[in-house]
Protein backbone atom coordinates (compact mmCIF):
# COMPACT_ATOMS: atom_id res chain seq x y z
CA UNK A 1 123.82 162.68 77.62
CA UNK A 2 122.37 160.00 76.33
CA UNK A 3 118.52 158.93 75.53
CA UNK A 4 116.18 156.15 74.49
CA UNK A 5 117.43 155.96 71.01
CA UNK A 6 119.80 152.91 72.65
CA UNK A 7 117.01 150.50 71.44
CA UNK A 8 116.17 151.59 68.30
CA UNK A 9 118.47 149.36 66.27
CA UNK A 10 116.29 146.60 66.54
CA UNK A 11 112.74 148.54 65.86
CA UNK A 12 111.54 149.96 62.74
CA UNK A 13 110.68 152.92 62.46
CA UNK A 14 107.02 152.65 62.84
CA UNK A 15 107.76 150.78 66.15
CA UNK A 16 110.11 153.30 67.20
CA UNK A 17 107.98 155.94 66.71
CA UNK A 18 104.94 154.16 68.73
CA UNK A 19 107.54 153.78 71.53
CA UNK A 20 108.52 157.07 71.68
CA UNK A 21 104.35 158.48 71.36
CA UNK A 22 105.71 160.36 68.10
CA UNK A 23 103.26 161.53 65.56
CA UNK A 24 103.87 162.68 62.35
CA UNK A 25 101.58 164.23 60.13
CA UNK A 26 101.08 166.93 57.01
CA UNK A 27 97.41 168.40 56.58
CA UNK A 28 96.99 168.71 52.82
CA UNK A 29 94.58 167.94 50.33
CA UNK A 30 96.56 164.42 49.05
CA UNK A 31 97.25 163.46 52.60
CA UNK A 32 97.04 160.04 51.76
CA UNK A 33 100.04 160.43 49.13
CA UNK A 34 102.36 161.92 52.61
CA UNK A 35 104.85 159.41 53.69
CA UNK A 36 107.19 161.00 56.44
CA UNK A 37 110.57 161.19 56.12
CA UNK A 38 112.77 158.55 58.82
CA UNK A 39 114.19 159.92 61.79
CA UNK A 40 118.01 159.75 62.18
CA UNK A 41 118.62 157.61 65.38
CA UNK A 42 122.00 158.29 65.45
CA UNK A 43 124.77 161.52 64.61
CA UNK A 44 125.99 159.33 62.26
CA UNK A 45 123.00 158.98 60.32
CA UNK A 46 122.61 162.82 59.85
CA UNK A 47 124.64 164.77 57.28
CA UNK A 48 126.00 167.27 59.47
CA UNK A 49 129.35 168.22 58.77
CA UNK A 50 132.73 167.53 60.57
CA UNK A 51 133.07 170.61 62.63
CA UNK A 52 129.40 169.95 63.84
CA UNK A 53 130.07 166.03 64.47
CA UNK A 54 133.24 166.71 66.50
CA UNK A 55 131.30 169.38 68.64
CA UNK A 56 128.60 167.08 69.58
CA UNK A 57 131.40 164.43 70.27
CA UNK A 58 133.33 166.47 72.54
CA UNK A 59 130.19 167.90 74.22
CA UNK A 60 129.36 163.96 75.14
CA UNK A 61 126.18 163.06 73.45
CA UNK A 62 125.67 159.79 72.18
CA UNK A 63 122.66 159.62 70.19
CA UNK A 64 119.84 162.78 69.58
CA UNK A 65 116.86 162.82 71.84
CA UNK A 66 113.58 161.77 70.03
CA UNK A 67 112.35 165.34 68.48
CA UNK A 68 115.96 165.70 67.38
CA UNK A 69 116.12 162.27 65.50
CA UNK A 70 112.47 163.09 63.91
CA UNK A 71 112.74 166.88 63.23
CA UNK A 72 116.32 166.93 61.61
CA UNK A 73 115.30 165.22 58.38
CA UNK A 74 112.23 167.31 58.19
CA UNK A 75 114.22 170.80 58.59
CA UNK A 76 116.94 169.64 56.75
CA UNK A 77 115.14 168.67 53.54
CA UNK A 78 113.32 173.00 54.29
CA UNK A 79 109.92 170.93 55.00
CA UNK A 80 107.50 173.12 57.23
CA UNK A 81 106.82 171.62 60.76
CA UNK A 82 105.21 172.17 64.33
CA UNK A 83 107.23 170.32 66.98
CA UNK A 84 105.39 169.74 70.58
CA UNK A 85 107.57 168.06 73.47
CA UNK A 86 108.78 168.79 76.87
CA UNK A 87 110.64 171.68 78.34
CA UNK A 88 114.26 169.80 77.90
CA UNK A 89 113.70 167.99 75.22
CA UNK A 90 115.91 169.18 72.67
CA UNK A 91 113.27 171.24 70.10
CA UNK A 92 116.00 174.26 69.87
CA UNK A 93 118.03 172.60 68.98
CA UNK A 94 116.17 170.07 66.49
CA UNK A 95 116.00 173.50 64.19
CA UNK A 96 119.39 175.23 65.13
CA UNK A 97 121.56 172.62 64.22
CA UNK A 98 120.04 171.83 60.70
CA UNK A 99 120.48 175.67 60.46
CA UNK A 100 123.55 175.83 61.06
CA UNK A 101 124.41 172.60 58.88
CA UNK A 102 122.68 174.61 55.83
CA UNK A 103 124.64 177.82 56.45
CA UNK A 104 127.90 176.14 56.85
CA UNK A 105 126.98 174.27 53.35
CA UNK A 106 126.25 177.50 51.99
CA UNK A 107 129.57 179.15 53.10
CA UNK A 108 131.73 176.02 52.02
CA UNK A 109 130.04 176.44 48.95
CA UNK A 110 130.96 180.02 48.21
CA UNK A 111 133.93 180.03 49.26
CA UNK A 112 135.04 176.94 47.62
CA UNK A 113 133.45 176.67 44.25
């Protein structure tokens, strides 16, 4: 449960995302002005909760797969995107979890003002 992220501590982003064939872009009239946001190469990087961080734990990953690490900042800050990889590759779950993560914030939230 593990993927190619294992490298990426010495690459910069940039170079990671060459490695990995990633391509990130946003059609708009300033395009030049559209700096992507970084991909988090590890759980740790990603503000998912506890609850969410132990599951993923105990379920044995150790790092997310490529459209994970590039499409959770994306979601997360409610950005629009179109994510193209392999069958397997983790795209459900590059939008569930960040759904999740912003429902559970939500809940906390209300709950506990």
């Amino acid at each position: 449960k593990s993927n190619d992220n294992k490298k990426s501590d010495s690459l910069s982003v940039g170079e990671w995302r060459k490695e990995h064939q990633l391509r990130v872009s946003k059609p708009s009239v300033n395009f030049q002005d559209f700096t992507p946001l970084d991909p988090y190469l590890t759980f740790k990087q990603t503000p998912f909760c506890a609850d969410i961080q132990k599951a993923i734990s105990r379920a044995g990953y150790t790092s997310p797969t490529v459209i994970q690490a590039q499409a959770w900042p994306i979601a997360i800050a409610g950005e629009d995107m179109i994510s193209i990889a392999k069958t397997g590759s983790g795209k459900t779950c590059g939008f569930l979890l960040p759904c999740l993560h912003l429902y559970l914030t939500q809940l906390k939230k209300t709950f506990n003002p």
